[in-house]
Every structure is written in structure tokens, then in C-alpha cells.
N, C-alpha and C. Protein backbone atom coordinates (compact mmCIF):
# COMPACT_ATOMS: atom_id res chain seq x y z
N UNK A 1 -14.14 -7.97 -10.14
CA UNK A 1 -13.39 -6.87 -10.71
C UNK A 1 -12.35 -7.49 -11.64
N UNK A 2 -12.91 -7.53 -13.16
CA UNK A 2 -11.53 -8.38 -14.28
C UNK A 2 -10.57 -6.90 -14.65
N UNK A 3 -11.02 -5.43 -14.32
CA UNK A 3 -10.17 -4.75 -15.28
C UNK A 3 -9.06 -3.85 -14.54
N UNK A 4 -8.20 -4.87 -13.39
CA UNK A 4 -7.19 -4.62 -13.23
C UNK A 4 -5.97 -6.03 -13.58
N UNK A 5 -4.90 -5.29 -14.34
CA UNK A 5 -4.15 -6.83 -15.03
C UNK A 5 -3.72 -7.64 -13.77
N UNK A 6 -3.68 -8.64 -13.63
CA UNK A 6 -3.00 -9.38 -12.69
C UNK A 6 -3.54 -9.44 -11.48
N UNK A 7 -4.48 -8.77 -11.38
CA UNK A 7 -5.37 -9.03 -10.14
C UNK A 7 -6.27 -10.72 -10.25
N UNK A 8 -6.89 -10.63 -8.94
CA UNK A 8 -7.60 -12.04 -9.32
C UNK A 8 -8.92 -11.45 -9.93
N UNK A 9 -9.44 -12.71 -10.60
CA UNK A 9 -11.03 -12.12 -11.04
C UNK A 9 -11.97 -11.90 -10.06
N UNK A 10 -11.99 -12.46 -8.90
CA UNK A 10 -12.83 -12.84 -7.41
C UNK A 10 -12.66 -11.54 -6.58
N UNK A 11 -11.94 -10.69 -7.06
CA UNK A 11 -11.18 -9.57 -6.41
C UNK A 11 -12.74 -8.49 -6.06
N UNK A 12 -13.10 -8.14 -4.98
CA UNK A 12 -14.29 -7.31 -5.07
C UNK A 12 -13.85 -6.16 -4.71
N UNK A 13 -14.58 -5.01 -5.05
CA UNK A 13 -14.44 -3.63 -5.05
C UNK A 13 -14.28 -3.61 -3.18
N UNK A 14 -15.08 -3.91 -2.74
CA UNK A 14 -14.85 -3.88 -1.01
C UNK A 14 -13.70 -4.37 -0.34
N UNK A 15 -13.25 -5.58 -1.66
CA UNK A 15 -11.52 -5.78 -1.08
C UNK A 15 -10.91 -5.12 -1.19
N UNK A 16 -10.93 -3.82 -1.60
CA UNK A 16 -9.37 -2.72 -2.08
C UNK A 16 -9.82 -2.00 -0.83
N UNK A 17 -8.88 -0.89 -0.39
CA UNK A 17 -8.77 -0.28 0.67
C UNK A 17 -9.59 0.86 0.84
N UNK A 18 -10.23 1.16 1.75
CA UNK A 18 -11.42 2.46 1.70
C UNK A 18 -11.00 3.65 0.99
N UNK A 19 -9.62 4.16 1.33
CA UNK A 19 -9.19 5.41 0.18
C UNK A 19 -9.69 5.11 -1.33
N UNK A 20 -9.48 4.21 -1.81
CA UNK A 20 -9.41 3.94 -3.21
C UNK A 20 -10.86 3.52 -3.82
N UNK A 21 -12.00 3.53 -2.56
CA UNK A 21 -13.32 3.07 -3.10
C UNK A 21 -14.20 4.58 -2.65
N UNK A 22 -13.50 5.61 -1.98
CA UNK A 22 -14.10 6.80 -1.38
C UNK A 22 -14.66 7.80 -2.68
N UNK A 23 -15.98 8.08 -2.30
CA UNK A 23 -16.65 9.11 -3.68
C UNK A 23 -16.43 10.49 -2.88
N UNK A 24 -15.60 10.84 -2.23
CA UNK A 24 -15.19 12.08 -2.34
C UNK A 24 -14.51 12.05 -3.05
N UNK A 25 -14.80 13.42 -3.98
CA UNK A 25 -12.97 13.86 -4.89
C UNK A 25 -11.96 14.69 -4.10
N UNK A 26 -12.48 15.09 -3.01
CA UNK A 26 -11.63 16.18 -2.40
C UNK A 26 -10.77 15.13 -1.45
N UNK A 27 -11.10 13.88 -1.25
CA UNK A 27 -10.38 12.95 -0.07
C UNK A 27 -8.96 13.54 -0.06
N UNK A 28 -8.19 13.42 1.13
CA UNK A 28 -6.85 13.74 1.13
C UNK A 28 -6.43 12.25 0.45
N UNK A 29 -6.45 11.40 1.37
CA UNK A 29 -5.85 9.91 1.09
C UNK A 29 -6.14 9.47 -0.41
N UNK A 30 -7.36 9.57 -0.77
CA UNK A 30 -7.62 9.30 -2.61
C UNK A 30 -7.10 10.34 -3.23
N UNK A 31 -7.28 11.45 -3.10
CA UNK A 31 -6.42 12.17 -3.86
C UNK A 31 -4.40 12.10 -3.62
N UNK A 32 -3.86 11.39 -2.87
CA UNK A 32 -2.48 11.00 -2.59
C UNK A 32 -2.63 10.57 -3.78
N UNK A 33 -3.65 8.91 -3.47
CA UNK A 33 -3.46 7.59 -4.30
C UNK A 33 -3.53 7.90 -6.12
N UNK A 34 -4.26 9.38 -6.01
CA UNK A 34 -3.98 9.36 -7.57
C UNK A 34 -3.29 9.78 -7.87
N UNK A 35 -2.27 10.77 -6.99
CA UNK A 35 -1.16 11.56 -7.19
C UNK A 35 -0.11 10.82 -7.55
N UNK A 36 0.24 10.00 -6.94
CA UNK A 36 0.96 8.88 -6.42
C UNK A 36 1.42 8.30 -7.72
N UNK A 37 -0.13 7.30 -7.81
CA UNK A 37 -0.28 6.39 -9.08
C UNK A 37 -0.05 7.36 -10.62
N UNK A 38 -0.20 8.53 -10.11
CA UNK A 38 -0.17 9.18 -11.62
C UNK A 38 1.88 9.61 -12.35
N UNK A 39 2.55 10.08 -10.96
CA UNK A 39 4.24 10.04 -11.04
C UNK A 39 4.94 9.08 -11.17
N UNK A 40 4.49 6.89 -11.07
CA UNK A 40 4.90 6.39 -10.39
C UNK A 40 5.70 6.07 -12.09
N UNK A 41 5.10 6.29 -13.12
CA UNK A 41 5.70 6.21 -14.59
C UNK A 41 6.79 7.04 -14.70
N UNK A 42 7.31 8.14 -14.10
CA UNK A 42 8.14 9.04 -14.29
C UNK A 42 9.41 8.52 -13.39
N UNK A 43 9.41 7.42 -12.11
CA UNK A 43 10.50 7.27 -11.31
C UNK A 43 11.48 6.57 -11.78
N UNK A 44 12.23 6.89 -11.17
CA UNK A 44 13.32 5.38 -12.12
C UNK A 44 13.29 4.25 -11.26
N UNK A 45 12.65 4.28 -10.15
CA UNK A 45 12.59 2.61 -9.48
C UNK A 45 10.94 2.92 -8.81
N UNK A 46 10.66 1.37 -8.63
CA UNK A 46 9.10 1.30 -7.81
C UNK A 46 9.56 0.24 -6.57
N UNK A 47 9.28 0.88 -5.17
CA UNK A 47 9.68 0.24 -4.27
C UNK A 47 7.94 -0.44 -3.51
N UNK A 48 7.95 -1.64 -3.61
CA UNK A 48 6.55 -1.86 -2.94
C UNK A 48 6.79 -3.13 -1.68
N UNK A 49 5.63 -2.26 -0.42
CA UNK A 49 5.78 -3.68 0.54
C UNK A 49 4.79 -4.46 0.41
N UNK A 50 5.51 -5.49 -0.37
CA UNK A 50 4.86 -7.08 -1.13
C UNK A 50 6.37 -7.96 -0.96
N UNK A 51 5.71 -9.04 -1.21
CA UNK A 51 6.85 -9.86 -2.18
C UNK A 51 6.46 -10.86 -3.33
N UNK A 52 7.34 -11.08 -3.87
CA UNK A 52 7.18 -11.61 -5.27
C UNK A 52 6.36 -12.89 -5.05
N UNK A 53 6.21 -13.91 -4.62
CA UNK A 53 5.66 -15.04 -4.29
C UNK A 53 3.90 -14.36 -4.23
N UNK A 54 4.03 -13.65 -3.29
CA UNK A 54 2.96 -12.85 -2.94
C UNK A 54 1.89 -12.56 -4.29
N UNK A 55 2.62 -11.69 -5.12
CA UNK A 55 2.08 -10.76 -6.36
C UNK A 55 2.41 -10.79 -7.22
N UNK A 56 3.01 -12.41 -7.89
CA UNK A 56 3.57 -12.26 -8.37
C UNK A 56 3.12 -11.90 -9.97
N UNK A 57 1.87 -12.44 -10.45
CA UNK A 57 0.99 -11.89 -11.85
C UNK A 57 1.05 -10.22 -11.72
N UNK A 58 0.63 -9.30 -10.45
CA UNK A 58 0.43 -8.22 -10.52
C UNK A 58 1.88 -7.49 -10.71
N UNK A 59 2.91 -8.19 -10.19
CA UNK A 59 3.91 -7.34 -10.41
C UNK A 59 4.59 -7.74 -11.96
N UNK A 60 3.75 -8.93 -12.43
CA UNK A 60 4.41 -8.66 -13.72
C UNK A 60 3.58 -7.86 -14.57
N UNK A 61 2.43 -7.63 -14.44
CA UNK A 61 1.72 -6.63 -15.20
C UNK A 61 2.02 -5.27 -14.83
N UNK A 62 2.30 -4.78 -13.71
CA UNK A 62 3.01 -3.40 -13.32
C UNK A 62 4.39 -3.51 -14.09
N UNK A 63 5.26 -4.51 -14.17
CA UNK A 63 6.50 -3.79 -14.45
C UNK A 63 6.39 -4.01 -16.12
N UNK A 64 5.48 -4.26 -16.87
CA UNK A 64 5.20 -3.89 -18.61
C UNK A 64 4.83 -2.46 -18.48
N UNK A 65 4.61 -1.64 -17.17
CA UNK A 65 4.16 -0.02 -17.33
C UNK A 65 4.98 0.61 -16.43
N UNK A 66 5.54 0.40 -15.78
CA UNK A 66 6.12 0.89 -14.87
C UNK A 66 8.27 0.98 -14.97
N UNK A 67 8.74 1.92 -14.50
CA UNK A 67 9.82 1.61 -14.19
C UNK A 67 10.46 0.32 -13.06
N UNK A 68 11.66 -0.43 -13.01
CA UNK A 68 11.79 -1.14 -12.15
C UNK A 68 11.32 -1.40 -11.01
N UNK A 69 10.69 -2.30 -10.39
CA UNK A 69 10.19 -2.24 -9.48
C UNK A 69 10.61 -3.33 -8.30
N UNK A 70 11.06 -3.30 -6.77
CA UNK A 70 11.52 -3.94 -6.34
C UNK A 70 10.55 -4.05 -5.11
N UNK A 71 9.88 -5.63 -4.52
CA UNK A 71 9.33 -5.69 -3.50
C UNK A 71 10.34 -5.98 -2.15
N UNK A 72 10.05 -5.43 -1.12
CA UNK A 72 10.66 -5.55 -0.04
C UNK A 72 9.87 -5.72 1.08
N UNK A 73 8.76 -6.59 0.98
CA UNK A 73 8.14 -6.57 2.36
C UNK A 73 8.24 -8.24 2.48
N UNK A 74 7.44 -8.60 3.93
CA UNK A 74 6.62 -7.36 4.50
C UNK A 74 7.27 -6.45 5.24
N UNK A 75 7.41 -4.92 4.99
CA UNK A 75 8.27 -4.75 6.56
C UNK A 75 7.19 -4.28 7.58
N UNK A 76 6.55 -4.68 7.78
CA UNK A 76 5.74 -5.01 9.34
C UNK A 76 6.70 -6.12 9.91
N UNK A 77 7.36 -7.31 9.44
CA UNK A 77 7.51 -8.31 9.77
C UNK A 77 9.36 -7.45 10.06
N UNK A 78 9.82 -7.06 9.05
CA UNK A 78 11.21 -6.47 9.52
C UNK A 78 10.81 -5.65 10.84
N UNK A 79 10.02 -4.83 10.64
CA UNK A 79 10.24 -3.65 11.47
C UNK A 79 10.25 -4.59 13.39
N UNK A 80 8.94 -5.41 13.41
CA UNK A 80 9.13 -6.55 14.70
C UNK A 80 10.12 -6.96 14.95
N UNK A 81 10.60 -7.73 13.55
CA UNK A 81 11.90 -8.36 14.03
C UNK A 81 12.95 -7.53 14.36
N UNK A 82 12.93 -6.66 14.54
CA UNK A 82 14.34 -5.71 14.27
C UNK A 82 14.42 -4.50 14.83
N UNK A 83 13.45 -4.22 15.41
CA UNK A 83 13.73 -2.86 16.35
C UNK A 83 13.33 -3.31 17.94
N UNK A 84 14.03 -2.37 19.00
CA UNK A 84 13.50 -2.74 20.40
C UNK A 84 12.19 -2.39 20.90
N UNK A 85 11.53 -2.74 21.82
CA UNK A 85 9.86 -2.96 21.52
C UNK A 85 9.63 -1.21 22.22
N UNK A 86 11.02 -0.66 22.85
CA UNK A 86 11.13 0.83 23.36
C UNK A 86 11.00 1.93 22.11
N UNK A 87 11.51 1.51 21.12
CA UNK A 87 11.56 1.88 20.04
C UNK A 87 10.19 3.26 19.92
N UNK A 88 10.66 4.63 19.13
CA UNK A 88 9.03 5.03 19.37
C UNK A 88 8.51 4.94 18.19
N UNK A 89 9.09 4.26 17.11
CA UNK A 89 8.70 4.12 15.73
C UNK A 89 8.17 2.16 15.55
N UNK A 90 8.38 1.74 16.94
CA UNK A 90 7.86 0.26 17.57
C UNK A 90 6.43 -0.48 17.15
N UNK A 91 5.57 0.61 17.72
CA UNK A 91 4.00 0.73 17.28
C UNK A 91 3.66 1.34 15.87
N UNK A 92 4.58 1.43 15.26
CA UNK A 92 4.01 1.84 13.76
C UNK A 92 3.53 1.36 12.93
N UNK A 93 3.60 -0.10 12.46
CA UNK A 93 3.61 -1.08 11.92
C UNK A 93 4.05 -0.57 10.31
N UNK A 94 3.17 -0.72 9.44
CA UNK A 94 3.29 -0.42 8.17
C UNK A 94 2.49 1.15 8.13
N UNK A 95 1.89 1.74 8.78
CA UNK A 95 0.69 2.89 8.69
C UNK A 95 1.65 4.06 9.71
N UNK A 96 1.43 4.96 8.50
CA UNK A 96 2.56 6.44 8.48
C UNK A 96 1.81 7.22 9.41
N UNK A 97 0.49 6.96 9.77
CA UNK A 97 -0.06 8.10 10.55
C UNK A 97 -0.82 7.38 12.05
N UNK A 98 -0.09 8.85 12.70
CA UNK A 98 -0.11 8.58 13.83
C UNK A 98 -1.20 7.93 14.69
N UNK A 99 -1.27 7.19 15.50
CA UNK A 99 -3.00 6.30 16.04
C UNK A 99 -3.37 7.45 16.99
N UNK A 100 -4.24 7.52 16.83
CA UNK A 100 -5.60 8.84 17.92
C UNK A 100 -6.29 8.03 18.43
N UNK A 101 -5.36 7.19 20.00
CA UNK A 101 -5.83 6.28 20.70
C UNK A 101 -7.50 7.27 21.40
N UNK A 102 -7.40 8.61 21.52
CA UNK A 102 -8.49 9.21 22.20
C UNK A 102 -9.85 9.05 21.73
N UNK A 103 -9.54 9.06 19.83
CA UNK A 103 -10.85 8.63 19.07
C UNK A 103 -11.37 7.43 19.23
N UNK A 104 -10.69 6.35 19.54
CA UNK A 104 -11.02 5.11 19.67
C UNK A 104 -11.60 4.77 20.60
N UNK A 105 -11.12 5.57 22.28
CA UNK A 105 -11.97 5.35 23.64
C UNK A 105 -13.08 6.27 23.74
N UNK A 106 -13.37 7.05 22.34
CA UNK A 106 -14.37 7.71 22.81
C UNK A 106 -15.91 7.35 21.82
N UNK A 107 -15.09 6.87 20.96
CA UNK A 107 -16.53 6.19 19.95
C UNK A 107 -17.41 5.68 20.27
């Protein structure tokens, strides 16, 4: 995959995340990602969990299109370090939606 800037060339379509390779148009999650990607020109800052070492070609090709953009991750790695393991936001890691431990014991 060469025709994203700053990506690697080795980069395969199966490496990006299932939302973003899904041929539904109605997807909730792909349709976010285009929502998303389509406002992100209008914000006055871009907050992403990366860090610069990390991305750093891709985030210089995002910020020639983009408003400011500041990486702050990983916070998987904050959120461990830094909350009590009682915590109920503990098990969240980086992923906003909730785990449906029931789907998993029943597959």
C-alpha cells in the first residue's frame, strides 16, 4: 500500500484495522472513521495515541493537512501506570466499548 504519505510501503491492506477494510457502507465503526477523518481539517488541534518516535514520517505528512497535532500515547501504558487496578475504567485499555465477556464464552 504506497498511497498513504508516510506510511511504510510494506504496509498491507490486512494491516489497517477491520473498520477501515469493512465493504459495508452502512458499518457503524467505518462510517465513524469517515466521519471523523472527514472534520479532523476543521479542528484547531489533532490529539492522537502515538508518539512521535513512533510515527514520526506519518505525522509529518498529517500535519502539511491537518491542524496541530499533538501525540500523547501510549495511554494504555498511562492508564496501567496510573490508575488503581479497582478502578472501573481499569480494564479499558485504549478501546471505548464495553467487552461482552458473554459473547466470548459462548462462541
Amino acid at each position: 500500500m504506497d498511497w498513504i504519505p508516510g506510511m511504510p510501503a510494506d504496509l498491507r491492506l490486512r494491516d489497517l484495522p477491520s473498520v477501515v477494510r469493512s465493504t459495508d457502507r452502512d458499518d457503524i465503526m467505518f462510517n465513524f472513521f469517515i466521519d471523523v477523518t472527514a472534520t479532523m481539517p476543521l479542528a484547531s488541534a489533532v490529539i492522537l495515541n502515538t508518539f512521535d518516535e513512533l510515527d514520526a514520517p506519518l505525522m509529518a505528512a498529517m500535519s502539511a493537512l491537518l491542524p496541530p497535532i499533538y501525540t500523547v500515547g501510549p495511554l494504555h501504558l498511562t492508564a496501567r501506570n496510573n490508575l488503581p487496578a479497582d478502578s472501573p475504567v481499569a480494564g479499558v485499555g485504549s478501546n471505548l466499548w464495553k467487552e461482552q465477556g458473554e459473547a466470548l464464552r459462548h462462541g
